[in-house]
Protein backbone atom coordinates (compact mmCIF):
# COMPACT_ATOMS: atom_id res chain seq x y z
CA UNK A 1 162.31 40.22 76.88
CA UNK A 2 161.17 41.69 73.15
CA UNK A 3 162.48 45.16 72.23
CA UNK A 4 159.38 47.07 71.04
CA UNK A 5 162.34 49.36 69.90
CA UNK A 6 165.55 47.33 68.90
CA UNK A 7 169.19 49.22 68.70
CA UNK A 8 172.15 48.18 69.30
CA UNK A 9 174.70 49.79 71.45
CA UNK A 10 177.09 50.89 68.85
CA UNK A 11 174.18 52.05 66.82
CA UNK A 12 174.17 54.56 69.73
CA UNK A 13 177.41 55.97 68.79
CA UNK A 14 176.99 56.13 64.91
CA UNK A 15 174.27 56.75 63.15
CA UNK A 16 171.61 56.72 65.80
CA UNK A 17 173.55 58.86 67.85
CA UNK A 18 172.65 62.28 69.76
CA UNK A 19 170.14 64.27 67.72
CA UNK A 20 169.79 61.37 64.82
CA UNK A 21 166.02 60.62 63.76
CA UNK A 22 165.48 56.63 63.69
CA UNK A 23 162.73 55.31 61.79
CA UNK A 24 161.32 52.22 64.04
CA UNK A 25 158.80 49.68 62.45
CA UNK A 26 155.95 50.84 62.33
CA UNK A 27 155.76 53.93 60.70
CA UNK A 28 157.38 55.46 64.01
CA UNK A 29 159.60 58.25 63.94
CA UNK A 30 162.16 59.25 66.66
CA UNK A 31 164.74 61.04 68.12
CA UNK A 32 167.53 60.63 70.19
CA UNK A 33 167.54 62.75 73.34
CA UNK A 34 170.63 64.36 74.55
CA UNK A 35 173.26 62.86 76.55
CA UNK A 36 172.16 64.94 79.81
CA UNK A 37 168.85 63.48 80.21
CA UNK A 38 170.40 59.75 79.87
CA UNK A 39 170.42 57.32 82.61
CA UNK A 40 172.83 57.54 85.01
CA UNK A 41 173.77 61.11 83.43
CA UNK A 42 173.96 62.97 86.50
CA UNK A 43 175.78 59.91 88.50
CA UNK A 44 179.14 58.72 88.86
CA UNK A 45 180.00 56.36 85.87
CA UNK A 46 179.69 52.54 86.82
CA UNK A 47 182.95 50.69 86.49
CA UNK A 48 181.92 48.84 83.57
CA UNK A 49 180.74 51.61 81.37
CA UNK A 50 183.86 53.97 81.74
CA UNK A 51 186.67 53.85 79.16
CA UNK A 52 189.81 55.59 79.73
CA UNK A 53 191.79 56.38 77.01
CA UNK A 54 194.21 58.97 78.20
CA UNK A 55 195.13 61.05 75.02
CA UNK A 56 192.00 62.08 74.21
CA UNK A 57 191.28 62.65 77.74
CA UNK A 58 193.79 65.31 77.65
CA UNK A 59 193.18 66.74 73.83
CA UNK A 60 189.31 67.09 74.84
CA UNK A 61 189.67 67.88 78.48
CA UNK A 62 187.51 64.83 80.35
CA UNK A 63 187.83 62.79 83.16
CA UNK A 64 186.46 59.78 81.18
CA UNK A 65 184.41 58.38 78.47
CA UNK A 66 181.23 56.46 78.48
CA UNK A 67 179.62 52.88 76.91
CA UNK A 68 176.28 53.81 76.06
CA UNK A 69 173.88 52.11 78.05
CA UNK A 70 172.28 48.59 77.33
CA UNK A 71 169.02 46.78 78.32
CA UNK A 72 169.19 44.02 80.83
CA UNK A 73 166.06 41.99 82.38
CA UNK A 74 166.23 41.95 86.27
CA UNK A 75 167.81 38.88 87.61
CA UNK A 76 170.40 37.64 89.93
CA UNK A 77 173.59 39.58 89.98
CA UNK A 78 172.00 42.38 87.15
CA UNK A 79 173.17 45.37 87.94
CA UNK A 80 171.01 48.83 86.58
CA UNK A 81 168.31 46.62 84.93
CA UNK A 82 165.63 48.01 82.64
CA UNK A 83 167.74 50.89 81.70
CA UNK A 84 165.84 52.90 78.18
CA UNK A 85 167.39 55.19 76.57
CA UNK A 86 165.00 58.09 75.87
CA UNK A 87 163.73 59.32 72.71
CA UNK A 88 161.16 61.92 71.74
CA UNK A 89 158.63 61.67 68.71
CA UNK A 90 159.96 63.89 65.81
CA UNK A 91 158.72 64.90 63.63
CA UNK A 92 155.51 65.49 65.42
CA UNK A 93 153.33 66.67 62.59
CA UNK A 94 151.97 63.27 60.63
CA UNK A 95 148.89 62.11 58.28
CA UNK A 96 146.26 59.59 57.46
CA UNK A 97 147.43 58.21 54.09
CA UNK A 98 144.27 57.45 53.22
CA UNK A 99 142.50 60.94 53.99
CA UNK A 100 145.47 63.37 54.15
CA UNK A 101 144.15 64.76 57.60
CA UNK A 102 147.38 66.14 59.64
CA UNK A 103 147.88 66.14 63.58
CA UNK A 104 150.46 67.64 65.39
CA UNK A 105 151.20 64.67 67.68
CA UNK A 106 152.74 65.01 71.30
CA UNK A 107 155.99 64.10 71.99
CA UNK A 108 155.83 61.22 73.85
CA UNK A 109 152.59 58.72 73.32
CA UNK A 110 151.94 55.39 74.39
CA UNK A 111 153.92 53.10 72.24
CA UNK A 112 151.14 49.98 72.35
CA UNK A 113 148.69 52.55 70.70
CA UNK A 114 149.80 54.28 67.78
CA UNK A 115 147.59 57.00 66.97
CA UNK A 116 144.50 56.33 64.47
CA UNK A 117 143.36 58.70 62.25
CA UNK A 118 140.35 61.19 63.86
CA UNK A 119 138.43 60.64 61.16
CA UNK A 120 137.49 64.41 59.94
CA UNK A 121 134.50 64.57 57.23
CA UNK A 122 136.20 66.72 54.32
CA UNK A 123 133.50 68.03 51.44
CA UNK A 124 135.60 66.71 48.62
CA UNK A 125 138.01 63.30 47.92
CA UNK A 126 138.26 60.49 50.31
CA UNK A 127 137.13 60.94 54.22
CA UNK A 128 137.44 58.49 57.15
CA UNK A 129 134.61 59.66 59.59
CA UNK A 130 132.66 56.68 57.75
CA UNK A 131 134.66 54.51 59.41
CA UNK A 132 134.75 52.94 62.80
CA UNK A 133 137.65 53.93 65.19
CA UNK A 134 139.31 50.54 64.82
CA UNK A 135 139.62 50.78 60.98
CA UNK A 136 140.66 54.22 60.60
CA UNK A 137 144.47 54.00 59.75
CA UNK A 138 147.56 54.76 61.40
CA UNK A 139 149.03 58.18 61.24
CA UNK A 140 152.76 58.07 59.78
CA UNK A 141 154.65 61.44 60.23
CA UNK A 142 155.44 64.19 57.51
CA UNK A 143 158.91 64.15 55.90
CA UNK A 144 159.41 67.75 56.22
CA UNK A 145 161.05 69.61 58.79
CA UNK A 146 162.97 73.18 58.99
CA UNK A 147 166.54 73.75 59.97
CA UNK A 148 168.46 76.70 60.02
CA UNK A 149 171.93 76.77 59.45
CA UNK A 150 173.24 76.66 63.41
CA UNK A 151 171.82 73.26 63.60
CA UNK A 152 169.05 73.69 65.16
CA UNK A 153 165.74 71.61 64.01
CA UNK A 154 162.11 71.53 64.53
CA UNK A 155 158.81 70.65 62.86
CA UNK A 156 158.17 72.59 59.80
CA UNK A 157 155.63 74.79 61.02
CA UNK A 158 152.87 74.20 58.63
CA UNK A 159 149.74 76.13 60.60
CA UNK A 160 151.53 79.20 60.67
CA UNK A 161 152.25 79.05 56.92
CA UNK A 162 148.92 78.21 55.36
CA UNK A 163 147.53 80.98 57.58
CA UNK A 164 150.20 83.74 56.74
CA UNK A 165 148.63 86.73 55.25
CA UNK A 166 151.41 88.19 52.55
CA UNK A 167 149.39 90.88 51.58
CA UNK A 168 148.86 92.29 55.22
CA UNK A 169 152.04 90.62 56.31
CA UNK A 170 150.58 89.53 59.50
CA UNK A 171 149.12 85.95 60.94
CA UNK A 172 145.75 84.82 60.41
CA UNK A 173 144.23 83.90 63.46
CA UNK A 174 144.40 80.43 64.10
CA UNK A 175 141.32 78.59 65.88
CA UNK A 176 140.92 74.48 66.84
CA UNK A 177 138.39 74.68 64.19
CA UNK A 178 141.68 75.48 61.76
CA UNK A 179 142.57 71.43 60.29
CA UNK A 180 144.97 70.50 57.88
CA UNK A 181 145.29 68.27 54.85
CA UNK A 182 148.18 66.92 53.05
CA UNK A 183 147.57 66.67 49.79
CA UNK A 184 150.24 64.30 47.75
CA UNK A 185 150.91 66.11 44.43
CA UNK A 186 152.53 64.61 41.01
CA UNK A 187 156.38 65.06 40.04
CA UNK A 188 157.29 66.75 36.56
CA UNK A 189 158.57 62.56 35.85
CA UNK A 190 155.14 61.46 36.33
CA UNK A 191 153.25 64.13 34.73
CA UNK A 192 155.49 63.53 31.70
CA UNK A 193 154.72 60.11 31.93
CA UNK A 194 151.24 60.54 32.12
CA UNK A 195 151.19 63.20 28.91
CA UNK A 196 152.75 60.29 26.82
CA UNK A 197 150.32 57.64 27.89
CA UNK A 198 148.01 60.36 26.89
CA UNK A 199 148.70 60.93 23.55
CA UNK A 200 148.91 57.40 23.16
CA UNK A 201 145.54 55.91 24.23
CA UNK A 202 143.99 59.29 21.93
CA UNK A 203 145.97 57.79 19.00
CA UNK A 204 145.13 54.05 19.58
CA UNK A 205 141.11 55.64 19.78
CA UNK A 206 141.44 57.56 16.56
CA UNK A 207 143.11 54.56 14.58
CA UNK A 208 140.22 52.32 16.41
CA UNK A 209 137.32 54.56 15.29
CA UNK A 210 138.71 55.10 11.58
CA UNK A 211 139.27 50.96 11.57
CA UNK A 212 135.41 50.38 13.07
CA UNK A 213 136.85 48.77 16.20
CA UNK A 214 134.26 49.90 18.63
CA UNK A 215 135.73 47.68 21.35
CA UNK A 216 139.43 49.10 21.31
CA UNK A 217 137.90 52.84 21.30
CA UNK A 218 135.61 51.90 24.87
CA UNK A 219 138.86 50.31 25.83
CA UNK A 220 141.24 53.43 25.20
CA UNK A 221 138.45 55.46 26.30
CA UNK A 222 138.16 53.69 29.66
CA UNK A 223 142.36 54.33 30.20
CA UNK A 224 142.33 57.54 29.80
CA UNK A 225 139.56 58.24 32.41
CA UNK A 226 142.00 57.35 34.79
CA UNK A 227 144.90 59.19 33.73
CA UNK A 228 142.93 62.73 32.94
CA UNK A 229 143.50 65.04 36.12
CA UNK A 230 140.40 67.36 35.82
């Protein structure tokens, strides 16, 4: 049967272990759930999944250690078939990459229909509403999350901090009428970049307009059109 979400089962132990995010085809972003809400967590260990290895038994104090689990189809002589091991969506917050619109996804969703973009109608850039539900894009999550320094991690909480008053130090309210946008900015590499192409098109037009070259000046002219951030 076809893994919608491959891993192998020492993948389990390092680097997708307990707590790691995974990054599925897809644009899909998950994480691994804690050992206590695996299968067979709360049940004695099946003979074939328990390693013994008596020394570190003793240095860390347990009975036993555990194989992850591993997916089997039902058949004859399959013992715990169809075993999953759970993963939540995180980060939840995610965008359109062709509007910027944000949602704040739930944690689990149906993995046979990824969530579309809703199609908001902003007043200025690009806007999906135009389009029909089918053609709207998938949402792909936001690479930013906060931790603090115990370890623990959640989604960086973006709502709160566009609607934090520093002047009254005190929360805006918040309505469902409140939407976000993610707006991709430039790095200080590309804006560099983009000064030096720049100053080169407006030298290539003055040299064209002292030589007569009418051409080359539409040309340079047409360049930097698309370079100039109003």
């Amino acid at each position: 049967m076809y893994q919608q979400r491959p891993i192998r089962r020492s993948q389990l132990v390092t680097p997708f272990g307990v707590g790691a995010i995974i990054n599925f085809p897809g644009d899909e972003s998950l994480m691994t759930c804690g050992l206590d809400v695996w299968p067979l967590a709360l049940e004695a260990c099946p003979p074939e999944l328990k390693i013994t290895e008596e020394r570190l038994q003793r240095r860390l104090r347990v009975s036993h250690f555990r194989l992850p689990p591993e997916y089997r189809d039902p058949g004859p002589g399959v013992e715990y078939p169809r075993i999953r091991v759970p993963f939540i969506r995180f980060p939840r917050w995610h965008y359109c990459p062709r509007c910027g619109a944000m949602e704040k996804l739930e944690i689990y969703s149906n993995p046979r229909r990824p969530q579309r973009c809703k199609g908001l109608n902003f007043n200025t850039g690009m806007s999906c509403h135009t389009l029909t539900d089918w053609k709207r894009p998938h949402l792909i999550p936001v690479r930013f999350i906060a931790l603090c320094e115990a370890g623990h991690i959640e989604d960086f909480p973006f709502m709160e901090w566009v609607h934090w008053d520093n002047d009254k130090k005190a929360l805006k309210p918040i309505t469902d009428h409140c939407h976000l946008r993610l707006r991709a900015g430039r790095s200080a590499a590309r804006q560099r970049e983009g000064h030096e192409a720049l100053n080169w098109l407006r030298r290539a037009e003055k040299l064209a307009g002292e030589a007569g070259d009418e051409a080359t000046v539409k040309e340079a002219r047409s360049y930097r059109k698309w370079i100039e951030v109003p």
